[in-house]
C-alpha atoms as a PDB file:
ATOM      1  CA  UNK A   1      95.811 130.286 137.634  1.00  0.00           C
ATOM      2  CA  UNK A   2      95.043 126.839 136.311  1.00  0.00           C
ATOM      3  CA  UNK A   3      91.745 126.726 134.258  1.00  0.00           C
ATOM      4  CA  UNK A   4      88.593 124.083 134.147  1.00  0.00           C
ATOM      5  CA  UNK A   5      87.467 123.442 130.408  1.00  0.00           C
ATOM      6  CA  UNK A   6      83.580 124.191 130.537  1.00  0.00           C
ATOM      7  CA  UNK A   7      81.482 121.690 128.204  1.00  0.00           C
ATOM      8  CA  UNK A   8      78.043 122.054 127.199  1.00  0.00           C
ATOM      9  CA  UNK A   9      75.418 119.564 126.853  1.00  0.00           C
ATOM     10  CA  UNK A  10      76.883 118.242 123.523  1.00  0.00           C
ATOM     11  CA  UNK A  11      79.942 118.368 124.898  1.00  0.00           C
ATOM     12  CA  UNK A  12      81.501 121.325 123.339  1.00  0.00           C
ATOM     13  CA  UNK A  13      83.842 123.879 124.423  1.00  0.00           C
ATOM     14  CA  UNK A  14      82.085 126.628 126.154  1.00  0.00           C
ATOM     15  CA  UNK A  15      84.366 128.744 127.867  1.00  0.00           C
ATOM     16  CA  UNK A  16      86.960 127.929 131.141  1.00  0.00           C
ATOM     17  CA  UNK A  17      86.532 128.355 134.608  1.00  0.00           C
ATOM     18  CA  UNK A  18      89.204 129.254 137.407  1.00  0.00           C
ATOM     19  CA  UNK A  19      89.749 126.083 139.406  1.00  0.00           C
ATOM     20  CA  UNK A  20      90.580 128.084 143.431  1.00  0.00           C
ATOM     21  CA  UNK A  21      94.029 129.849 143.169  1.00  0.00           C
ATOM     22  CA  UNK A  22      94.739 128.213 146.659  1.00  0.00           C
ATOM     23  CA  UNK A  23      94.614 124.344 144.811  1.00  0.00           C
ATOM     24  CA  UNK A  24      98.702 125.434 143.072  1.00  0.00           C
ATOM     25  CA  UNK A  25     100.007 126.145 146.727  1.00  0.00           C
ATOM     26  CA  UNK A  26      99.349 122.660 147.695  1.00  0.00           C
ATOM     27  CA  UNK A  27     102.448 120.669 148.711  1.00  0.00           C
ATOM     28  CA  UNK A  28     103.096 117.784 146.487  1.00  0.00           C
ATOM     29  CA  UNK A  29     103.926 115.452 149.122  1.00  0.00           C
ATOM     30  CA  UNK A  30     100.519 115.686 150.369  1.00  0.00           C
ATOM     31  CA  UNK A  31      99.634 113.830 147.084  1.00  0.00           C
ATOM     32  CA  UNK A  32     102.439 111.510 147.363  1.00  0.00           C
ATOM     33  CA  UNK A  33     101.221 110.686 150.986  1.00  0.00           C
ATOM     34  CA  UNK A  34      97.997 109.950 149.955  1.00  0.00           C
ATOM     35  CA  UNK A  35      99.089 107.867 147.091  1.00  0.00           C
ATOM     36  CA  UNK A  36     100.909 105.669 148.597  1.00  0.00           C
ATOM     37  CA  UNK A  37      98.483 105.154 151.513  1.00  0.00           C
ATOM     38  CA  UNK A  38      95.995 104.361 149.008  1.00  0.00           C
ATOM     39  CA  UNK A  39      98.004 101.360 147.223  1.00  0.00           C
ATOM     40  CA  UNK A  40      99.094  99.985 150.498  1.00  0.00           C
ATOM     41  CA  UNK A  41      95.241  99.803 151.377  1.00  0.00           C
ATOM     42  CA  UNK A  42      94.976  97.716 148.449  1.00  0.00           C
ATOM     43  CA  UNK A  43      97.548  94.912 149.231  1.00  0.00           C
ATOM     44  CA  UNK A  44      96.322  91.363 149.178  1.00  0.00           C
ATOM     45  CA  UNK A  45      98.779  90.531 152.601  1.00  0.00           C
ATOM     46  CA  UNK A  46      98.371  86.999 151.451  1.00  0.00           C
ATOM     47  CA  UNK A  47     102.020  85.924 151.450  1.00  0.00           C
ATOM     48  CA  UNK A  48     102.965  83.944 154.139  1.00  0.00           C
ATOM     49  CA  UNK A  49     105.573  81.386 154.789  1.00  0.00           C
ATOM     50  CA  UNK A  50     106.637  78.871 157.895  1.00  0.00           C
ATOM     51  CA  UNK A  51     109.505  79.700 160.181  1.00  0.00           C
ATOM     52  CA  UNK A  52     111.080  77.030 162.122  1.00  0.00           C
ATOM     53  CA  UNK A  53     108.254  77.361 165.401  1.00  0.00           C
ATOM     54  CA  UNK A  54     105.557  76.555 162.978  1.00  0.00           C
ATOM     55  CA  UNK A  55     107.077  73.720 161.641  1.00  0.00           C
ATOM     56  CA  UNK A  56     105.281  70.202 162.597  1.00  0.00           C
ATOM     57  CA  UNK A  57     108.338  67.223 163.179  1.00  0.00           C
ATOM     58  CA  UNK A  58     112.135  67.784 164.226  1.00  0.00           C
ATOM     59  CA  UNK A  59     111.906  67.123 167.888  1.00  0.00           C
ATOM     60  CA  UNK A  60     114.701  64.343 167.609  1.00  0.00           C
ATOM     61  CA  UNK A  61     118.231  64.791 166.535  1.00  0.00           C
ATOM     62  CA  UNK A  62     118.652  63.219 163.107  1.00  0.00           C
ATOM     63  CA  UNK A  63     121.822  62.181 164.503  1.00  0.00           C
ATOM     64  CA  UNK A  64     124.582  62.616 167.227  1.00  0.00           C
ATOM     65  CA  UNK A  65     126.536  65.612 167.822  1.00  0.00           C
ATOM     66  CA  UNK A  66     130.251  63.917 167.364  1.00  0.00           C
ATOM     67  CA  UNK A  67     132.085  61.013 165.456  1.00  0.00           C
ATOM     68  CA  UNK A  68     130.483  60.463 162.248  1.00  0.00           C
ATOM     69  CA  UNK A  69     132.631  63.064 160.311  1.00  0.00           C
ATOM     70  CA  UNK A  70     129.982  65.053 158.882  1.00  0.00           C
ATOM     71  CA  UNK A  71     128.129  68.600 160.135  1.00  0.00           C
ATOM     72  CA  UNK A  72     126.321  68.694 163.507  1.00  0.00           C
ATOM     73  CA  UNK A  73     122.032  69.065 163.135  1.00  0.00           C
ATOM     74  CA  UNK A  74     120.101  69.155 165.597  1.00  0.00           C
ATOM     75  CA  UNK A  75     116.441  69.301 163.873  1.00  0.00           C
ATOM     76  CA  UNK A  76     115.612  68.165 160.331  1.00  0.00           C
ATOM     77  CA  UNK A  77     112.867  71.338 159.902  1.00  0.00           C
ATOM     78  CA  UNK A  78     115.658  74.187 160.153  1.00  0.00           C
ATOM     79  CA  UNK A  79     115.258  76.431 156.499  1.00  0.00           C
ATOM     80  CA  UNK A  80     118.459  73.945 155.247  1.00  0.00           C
ATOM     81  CA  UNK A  81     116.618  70.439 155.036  1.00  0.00           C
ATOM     82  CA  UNK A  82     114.367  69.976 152.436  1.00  0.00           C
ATOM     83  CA  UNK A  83     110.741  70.366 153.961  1.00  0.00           C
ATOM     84  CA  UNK A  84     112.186  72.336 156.671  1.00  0.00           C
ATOM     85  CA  UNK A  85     111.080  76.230 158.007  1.00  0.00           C
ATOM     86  CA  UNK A  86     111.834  79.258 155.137  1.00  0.00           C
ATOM     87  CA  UNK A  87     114.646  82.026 156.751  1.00  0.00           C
ATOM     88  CA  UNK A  88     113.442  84.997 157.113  1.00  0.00           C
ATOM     89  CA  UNK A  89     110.229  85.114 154.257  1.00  0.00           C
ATOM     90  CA  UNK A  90     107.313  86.739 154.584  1.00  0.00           C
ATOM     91  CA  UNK A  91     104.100  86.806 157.001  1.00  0.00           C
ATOM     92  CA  UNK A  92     100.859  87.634 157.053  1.00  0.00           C
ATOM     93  CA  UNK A  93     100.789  89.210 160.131  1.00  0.00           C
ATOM     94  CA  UNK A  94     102.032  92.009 158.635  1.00  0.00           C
ATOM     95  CA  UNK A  95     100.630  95.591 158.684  1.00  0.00           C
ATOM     96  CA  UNK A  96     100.733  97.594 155.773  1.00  0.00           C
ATOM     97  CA  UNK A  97      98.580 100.408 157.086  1.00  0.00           C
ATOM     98  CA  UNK A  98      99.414 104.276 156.509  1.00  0.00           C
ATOM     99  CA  UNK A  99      97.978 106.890 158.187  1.00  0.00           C
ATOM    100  CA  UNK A 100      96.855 110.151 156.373  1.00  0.00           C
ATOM    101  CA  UNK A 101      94.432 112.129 157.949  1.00  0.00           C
ATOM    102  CA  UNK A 102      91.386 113.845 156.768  1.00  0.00           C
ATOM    103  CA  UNK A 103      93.155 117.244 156.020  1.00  0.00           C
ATOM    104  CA  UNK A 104      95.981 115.355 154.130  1.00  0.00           C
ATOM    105  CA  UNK A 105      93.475 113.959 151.828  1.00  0.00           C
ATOM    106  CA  UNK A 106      91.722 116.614 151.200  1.00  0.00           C
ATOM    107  CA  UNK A 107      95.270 118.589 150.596  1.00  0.00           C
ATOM    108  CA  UNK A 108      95.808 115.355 148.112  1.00  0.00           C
ATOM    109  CA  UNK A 109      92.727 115.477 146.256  1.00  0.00           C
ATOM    110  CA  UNK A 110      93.292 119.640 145.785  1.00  0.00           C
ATOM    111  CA  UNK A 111      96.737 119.390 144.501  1.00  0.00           C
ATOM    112  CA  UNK A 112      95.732 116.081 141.836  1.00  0.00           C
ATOM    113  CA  UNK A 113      92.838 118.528 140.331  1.00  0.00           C
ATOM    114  CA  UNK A 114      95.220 121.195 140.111  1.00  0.00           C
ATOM    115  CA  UNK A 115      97.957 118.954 138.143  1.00  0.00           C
ATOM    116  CA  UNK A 116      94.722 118.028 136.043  1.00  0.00           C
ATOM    117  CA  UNK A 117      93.693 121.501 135.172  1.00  0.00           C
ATOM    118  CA  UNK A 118      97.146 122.731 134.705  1.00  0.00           C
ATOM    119  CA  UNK A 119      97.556 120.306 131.782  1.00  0.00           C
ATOM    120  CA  UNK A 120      93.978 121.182 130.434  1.00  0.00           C
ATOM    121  CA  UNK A 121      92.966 117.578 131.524  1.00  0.00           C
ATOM    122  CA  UNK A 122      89.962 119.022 133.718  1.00  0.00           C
ATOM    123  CA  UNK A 123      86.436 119.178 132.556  1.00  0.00           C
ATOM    124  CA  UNK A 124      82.824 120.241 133.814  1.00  0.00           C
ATOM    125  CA  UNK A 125      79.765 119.373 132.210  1.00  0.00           C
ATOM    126  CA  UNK A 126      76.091 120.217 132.823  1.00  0.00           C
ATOM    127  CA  UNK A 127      75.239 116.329 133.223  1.00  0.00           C
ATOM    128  CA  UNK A 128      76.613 113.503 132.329  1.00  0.00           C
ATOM    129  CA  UNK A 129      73.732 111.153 132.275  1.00  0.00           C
ATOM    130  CA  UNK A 130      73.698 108.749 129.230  1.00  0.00           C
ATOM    131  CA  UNK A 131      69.628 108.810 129.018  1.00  0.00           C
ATOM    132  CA  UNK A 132      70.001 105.721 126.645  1.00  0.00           C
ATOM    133  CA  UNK A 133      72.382 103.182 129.062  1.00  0.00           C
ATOM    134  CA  UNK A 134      74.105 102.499 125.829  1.00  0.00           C
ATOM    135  CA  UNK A 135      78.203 102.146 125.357  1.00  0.00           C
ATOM    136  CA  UNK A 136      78.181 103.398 122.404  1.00  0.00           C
ATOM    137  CA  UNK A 137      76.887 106.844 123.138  1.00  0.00           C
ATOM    138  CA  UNK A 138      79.410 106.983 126.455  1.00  0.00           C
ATOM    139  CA  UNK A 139      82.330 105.939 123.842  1.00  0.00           C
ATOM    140  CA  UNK A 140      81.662 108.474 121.552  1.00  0.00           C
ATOM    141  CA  UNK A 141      81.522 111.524 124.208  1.00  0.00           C
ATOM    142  CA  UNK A 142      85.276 110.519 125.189  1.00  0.00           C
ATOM    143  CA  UNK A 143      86.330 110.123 121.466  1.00  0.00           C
ATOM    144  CA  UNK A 144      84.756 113.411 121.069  1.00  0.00           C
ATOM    145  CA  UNK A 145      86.654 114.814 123.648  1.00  0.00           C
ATOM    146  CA  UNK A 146      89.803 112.824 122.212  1.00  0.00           C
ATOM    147  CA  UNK A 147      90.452 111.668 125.320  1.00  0.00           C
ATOM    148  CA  UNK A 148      92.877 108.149 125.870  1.00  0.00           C
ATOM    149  CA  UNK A 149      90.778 108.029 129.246  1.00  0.00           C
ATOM    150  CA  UNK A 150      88.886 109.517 131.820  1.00  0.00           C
ATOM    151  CA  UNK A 151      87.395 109.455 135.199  1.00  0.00           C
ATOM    152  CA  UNK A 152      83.473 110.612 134.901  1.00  0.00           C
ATOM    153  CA  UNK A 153      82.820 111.935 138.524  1.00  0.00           C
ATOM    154  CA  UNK A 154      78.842 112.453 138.825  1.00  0.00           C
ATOM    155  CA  UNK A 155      76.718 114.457 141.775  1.00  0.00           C
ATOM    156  CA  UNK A 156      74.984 110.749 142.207  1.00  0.00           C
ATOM    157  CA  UNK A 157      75.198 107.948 140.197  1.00  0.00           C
ATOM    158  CA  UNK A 158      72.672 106.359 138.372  1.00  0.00           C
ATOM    159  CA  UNK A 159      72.103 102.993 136.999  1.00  0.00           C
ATOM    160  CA  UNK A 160      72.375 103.641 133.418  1.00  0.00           C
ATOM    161  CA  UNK A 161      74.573 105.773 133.364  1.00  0.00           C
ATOM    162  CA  UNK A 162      76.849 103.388 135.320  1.00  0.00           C
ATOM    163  CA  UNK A 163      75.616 100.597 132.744  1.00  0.00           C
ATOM    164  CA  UNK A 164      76.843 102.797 129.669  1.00  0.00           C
ATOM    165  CA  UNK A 165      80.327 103.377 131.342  1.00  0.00           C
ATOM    166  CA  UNK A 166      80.761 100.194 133.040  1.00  0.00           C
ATOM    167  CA  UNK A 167      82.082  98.168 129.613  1.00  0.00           C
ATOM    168  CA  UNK A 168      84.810 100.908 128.545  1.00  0.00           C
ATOM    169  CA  UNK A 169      88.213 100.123 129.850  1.00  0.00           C
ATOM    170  CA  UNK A 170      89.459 103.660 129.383  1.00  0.00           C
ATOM    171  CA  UNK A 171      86.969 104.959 131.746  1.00  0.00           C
ATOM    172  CA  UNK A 172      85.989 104.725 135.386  1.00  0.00           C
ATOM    173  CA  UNK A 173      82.366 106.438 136.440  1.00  0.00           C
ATOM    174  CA  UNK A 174      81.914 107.140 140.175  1.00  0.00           C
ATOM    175  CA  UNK A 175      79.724 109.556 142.346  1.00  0.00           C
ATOM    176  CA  UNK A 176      80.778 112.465 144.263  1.00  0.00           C
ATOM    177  CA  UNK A 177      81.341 110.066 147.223  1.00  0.00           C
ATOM    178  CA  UNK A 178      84.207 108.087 145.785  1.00  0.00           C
ATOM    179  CA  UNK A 179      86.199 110.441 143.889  1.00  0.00           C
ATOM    180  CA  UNK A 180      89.746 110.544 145.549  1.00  0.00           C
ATOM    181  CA  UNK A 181      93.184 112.033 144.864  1.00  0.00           C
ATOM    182  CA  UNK A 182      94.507 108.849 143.840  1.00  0.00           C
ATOM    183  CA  UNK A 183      91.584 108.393 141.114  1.00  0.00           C
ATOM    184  CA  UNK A 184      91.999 111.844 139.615  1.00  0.00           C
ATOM    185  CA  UNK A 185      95.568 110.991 139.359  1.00  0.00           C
ATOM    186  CA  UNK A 186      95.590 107.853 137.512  1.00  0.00           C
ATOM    187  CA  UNK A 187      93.889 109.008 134.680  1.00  0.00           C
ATOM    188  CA  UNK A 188      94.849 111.342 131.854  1.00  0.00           C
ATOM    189  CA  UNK A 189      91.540 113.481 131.980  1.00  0.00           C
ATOM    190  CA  UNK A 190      88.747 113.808 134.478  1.00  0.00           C
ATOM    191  CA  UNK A 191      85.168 114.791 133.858  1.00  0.00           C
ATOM    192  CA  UNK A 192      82.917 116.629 136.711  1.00  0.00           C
ATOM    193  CA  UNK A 193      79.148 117.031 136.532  1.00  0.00           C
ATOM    194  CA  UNK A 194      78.667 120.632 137.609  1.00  0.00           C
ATOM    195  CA  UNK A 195      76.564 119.540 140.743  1.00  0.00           C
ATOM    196  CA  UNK A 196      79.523 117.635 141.549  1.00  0.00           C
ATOM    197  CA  UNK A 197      82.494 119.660 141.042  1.00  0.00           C
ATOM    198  CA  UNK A 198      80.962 123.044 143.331  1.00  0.00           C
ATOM    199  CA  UNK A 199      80.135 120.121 145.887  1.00  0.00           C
ATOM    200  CA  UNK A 200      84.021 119.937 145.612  1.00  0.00           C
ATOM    201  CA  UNK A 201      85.138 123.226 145.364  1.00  0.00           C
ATOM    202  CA  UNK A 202      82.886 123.982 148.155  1.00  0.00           C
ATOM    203  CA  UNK A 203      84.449 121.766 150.496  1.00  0.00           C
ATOM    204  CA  UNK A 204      87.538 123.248 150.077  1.00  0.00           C
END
């Protein structure tokens, strides 16, 4: 059974905690689903090129069909003239939407936080609040840890807190509402208020 690293308020090993024994009997592809939904969410779908309807001009023949020697044409915007149509590139019509469904997800997010705690990457904390709003102090409880980053997952999120994370680019602070499988995935360690992680737990 994987284990949750228990860290007091000065961020000290205290003990472990048994993360569900259900969380290893997750399918992996449930995680791999979910991934991959998520990153196709993200996609821009900006691309888009002009196919040969969309092209303004070309309604005469450039020239006639026989007894000049050279290749027949019957439009100057097909994708071989120069200012022509493109063959065959891309659209923004396109839909890059996957479907995973609410059990899926929460399948996804169980199996990520038990690849987390199997590598002893999976840590609860009393709170997480950085009274002070500075970066410093937030930098110096993830070299403490010795951590090369980390996703701080807090019960509810508050504004200094947010402004002492916010400038680290090893580390990504979000509330109990936005933590995902994909999230607890990316990073190498991840970081759970206690409020936050039985919220969690309980769900499942």
């Amino acid at each position: 059974m994987s284990k949750i690293t228990i860290l007091d308020e000065k961020f000290d090993r205290a003990g472990e905690l048994d993360l569900p024994a259900k969380y290893a009997e997750v399918n992996p592809h449930n995680l791999y689903l979910y991934v991959k939904s998520y990153l196709a969410s993200l996609r821009a779908n900006t691309a888009h090129t002009k196919g040969r309807s969309d092209v303004s001009g070309g309604g005469k023949k450039p020239w006639r069909q026989k007894g000049r020697g050279g290749a027949r044409a019957g439009s100057t915007r097909t994708n071989v003239w120069v200012g022509g149509a493109v063959a065959f590139g891309p659209t923004n019509n396109r839909n890059y939407f996957q479907k995973v469904n609410k059990k899926q997800k929460r399948l996804a997010l169980e199996r990520a936080l038990e690849e987390k705690a199997s590598k002893n990457s999976l840590f609860v904390v009393p709170s997480l609040t950085i009274e002070s709003g500075k970066t410093k102090d937030a930098n110096a409880v993830i070299k403490k840890l010795g951590l090369k980053d980390a996703l701080i997952v807090k019960d509810m999120l508050d504004e200094k807190t947010l402004l002492a994370y916010r400038n680290l680019s090893n580390c990504y602070v979000v509330d109990i509402n936005e933590v995902n499988a994909y999230l607890v995935a990316v990073f190498n360690a991840v970081i759970f208020e206690k409020s936050a992680l039985d919220s969690i737990t309980k769900e499942g």
